[in-house]
Protein backbone atom coordinates (compact mmCIF):
# COMPACT_ATOMS: atom_id res chain seq x y z
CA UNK A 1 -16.09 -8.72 -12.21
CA UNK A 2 -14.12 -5.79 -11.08
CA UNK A 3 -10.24 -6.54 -11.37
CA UNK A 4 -9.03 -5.27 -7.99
CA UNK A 5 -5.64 -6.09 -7.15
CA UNK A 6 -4.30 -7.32 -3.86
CA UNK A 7 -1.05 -6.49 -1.96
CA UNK A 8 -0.29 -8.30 1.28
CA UNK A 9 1.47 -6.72 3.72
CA UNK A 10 4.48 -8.45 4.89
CA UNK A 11 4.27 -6.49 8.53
CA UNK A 12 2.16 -9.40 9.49
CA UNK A 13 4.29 -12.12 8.23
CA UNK A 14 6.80 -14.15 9.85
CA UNK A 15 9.91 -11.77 9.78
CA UNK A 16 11.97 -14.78 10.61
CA UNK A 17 10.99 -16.43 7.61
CA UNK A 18 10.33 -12.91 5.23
CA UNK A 19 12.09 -15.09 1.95
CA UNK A 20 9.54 -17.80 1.98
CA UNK A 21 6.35 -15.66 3.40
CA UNK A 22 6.97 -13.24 0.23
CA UNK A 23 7.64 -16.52 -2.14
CA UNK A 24 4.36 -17.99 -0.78
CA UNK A 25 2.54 -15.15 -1.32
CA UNK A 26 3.74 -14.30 -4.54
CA UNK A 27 2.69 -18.75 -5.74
CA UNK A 28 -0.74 -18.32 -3.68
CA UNK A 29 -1.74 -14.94 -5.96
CA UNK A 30 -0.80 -11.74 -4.78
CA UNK A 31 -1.00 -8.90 -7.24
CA UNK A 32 1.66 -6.41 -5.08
CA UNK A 33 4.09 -6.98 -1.90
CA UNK A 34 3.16 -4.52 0.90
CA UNK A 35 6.12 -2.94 2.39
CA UNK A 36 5.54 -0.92 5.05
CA UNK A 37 8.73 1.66 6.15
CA UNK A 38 8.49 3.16 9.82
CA UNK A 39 10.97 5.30 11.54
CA UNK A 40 9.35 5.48 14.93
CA UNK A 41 9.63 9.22 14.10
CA UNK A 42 7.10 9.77 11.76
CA UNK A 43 5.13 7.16 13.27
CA UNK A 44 4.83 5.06 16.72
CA UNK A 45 7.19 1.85 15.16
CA UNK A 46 10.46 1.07 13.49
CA UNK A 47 10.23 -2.11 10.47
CA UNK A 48 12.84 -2.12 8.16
CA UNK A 49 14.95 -0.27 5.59
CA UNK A 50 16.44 -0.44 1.97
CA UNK A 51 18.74 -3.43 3.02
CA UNK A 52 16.29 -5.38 3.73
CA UNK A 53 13.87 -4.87 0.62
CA UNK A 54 17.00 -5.17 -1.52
CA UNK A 55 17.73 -8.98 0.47
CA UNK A 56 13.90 -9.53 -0.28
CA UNK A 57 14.04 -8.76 -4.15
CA UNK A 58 14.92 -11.82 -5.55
CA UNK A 59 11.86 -13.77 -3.76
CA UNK A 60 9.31 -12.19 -6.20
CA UNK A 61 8.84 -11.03 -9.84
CA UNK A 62 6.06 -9.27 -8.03
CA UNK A 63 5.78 -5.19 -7.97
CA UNK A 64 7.24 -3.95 -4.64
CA UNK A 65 4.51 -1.27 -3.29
CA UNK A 66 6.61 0.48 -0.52
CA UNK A 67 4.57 2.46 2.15
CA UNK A 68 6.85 5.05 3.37
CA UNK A 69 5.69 6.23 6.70
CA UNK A 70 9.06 8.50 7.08
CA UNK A 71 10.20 12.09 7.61
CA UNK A 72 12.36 13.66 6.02
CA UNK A 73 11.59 11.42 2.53
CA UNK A 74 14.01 13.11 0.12
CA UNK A 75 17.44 11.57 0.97
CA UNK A 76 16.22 7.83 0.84
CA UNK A 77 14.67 7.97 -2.87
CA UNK A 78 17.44 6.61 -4.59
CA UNK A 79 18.44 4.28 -2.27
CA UNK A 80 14.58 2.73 -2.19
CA UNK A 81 15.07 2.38 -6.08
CA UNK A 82 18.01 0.49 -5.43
CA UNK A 83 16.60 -1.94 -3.59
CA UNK A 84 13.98 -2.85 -6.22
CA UNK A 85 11.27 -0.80 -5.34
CA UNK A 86 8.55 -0.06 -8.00
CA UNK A 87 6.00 1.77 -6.21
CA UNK A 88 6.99 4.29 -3.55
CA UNK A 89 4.39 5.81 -1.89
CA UNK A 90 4.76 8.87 0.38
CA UNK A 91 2.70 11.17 3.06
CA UNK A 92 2.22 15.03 2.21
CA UNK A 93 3.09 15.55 6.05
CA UNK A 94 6.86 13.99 5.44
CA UNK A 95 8.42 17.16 3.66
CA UNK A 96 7.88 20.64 2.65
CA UNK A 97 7.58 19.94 -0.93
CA UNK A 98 5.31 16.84 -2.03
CA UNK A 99 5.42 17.59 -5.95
CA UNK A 100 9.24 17.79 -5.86
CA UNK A 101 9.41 14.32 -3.67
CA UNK A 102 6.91 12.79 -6.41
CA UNK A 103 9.39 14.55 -9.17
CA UNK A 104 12.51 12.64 -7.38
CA UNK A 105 10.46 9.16 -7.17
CA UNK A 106 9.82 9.29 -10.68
CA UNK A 107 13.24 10.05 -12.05
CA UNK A 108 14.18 7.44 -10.10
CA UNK A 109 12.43 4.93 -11.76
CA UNK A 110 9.47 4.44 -9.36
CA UNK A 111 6.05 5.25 -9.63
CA UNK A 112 4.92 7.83 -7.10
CA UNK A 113 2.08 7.14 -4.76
CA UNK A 114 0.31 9.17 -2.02
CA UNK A 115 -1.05 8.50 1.15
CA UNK A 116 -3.83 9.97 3.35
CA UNK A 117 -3.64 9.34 6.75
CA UNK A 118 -7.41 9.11 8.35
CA UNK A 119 -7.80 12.95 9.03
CA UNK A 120 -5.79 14.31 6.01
CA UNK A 121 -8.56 15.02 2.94
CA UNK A 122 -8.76 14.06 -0.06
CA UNK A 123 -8.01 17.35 -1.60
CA UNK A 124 -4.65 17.41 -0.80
CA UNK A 125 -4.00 15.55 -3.58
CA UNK A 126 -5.93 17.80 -6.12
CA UNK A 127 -2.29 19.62 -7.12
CA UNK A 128 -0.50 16.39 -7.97
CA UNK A 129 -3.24 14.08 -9.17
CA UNK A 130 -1.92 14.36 -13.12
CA UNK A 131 1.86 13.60 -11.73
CA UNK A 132 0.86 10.51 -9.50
CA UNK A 133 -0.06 6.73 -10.05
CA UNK A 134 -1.53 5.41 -6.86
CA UNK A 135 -3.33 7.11 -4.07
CA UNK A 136 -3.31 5.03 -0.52
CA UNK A 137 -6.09 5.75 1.96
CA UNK A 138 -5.15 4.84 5.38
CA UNK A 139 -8.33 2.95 6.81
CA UNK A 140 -6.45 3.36 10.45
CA UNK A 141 -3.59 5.88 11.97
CA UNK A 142 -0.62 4.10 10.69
CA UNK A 143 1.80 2.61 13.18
CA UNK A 144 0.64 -1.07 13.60
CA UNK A 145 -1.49 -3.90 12.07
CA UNK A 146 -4.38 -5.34 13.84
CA UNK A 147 -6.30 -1.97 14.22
CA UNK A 148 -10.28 -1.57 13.18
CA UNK A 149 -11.40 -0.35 10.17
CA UNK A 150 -12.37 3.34 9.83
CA UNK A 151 -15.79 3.18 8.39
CA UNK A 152 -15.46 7.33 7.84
CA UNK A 153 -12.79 7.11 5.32
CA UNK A 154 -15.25 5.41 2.88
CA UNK A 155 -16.84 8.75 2.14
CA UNK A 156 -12.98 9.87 1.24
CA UNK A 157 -12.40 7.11 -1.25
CA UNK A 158 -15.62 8.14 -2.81
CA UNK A 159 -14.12 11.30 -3.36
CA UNK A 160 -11.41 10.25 -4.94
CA UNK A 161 -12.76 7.85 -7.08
CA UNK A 162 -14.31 10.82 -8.52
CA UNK A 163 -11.61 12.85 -8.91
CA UNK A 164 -9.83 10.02 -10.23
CA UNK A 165 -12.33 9.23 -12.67
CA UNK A 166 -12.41 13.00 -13.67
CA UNK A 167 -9.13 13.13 -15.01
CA UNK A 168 -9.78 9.92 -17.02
CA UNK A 169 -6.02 8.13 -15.62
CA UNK A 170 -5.33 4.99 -14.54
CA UNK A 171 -4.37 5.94 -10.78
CA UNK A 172 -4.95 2.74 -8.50
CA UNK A 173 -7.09 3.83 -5.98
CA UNK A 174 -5.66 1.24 -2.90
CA UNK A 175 -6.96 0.82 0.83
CA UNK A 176 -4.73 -0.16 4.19
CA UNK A 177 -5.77 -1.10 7.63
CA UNK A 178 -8.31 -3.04 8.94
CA UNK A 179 -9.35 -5.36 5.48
CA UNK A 180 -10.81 -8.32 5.94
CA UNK A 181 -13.47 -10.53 3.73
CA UNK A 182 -15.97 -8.33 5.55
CA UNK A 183 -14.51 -4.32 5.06
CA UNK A 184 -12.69 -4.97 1.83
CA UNK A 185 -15.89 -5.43 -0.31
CA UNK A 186 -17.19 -2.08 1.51
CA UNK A 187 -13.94 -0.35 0.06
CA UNK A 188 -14.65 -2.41 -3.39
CA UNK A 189 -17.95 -0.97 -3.62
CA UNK A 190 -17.18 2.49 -2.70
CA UNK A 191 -14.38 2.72 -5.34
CA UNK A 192 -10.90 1.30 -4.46
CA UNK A 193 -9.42 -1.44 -7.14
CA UNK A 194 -6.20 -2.13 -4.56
CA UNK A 195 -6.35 -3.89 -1.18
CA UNK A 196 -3.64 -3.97 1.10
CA UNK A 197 -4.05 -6.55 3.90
CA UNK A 198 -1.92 -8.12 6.18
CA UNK A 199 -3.49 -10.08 8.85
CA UNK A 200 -6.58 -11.53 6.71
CA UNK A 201 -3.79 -12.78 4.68
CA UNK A 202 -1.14 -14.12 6.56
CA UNK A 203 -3.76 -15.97 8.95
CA UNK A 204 -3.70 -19.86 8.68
CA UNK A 205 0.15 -20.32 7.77
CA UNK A 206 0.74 -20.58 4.13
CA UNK A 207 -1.54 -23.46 3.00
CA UNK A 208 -4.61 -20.66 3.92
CA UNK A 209 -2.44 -18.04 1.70
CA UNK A 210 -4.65 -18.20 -1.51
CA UNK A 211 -7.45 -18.83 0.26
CA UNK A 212 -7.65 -16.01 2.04
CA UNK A 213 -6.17 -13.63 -1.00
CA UNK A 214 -9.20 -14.69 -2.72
CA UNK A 215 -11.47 -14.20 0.08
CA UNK A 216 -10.64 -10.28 -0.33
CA UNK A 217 -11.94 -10.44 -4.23
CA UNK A 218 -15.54 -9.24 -4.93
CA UNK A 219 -17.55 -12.35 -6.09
CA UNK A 220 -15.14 -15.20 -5.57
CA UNK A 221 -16.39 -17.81 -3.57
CA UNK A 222 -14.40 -19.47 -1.41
């Protein structure tokens, strides 16, 4: 069975209770922790900042996967790192320069990701493919959870899971927006091995938690 990993996303937890979501998470078998980081610039919403992730750290020995939806990107590297992130994952559209951004992530520490927002292509990340370790395809226009999967940006993983596979790397290939137990095993098949989900996870409260993680794994029953 294909290992693909899963990393809720905490934008559809309880943000009153963001300490004991993450901790149930982590206990009912997440791979990742989801952060998502809006400006209301960059995007259409404002979530949180490197206080908060750094207040969050100590609920999980899990990897941190921090979505940066933010512009400019450059001054808040360090302070991410800080904070205990271990993936940081940018969009080309957030600065002038995306190999120097992914230079600055990885001197920090971090391990740079990309994201492709649903009409940016997959070449774009062509350039930087031998300098990156995660590629995120955005499965709706970031902003919000709750939207519909994009069936279109199937065809887009497929690309990249060929140009991934090309240079013979172990980039994760990850998915966000709109996965559920019926779209994630579309993504599976067409070549992700990372699925970010926020609302198919946090339904239920957190006695459904590990239920519904496993629900997004190819071949599980549940």
């Amino acid at each position: 069975m294909q290992n693909v990993l899963i990393s809720p996303s905490i934008l559809s937890a309880d943000f009153a209770r963001l300490g004991e979501e993450i901790a149930a998470i982590d206990q009912a078998g997440a791979d990742m922790i989801h952060i998502d980081v809006m400006d209301g610039h960059f995007v259409p919403n404002l979530t949180f900042g490197p206080p908060v992730i750094e207040k969050l750290r100590p609920c999980t020995d899990k990897p941190f996967d921090v979505h940066l939806m933010i512009a400019p990107v450059d001054p808040f590297i360090t302070a991410f790192a800080k904070a205990g992130a271990n993936i940081l994952t940018v969009h080309p559209e957030a600065g002038p320069h995306l190999h120097r951004t992914i230079q600055a992530i990885r001197a920090a520490g971090m391990r740079p990701g990309v994201a492709l927002n649903p009409a940016t292509p997959a070449s774009i990340v062509e350039p930087v493919l031998d300098d990156i370790d995660l590629i995120l395809v955005m499965s709706v226009n970031p902003g919000f959870g709750g939207q519909a999967f994009i069936d279109s940006q199937l065809r887009k993983v497929q690309q990249l899971r060929a140009m991934i596979d090309q240079t013979g790397r172990n980039i994760i290939l990850e998915i966000d927006g709109g996965l559920n137990a019926e779209t994630a095993p579309k993504a599976i098949a067409a070549g992700v091995n990372a699925i970010v989900a926020g609302s198919a996870v946090f339904k239920g409260g957190a006695s459904a938690y590990a239920n519904n993680i496993r629900a997004l794994k190819p071949g599980v029953k549940v």
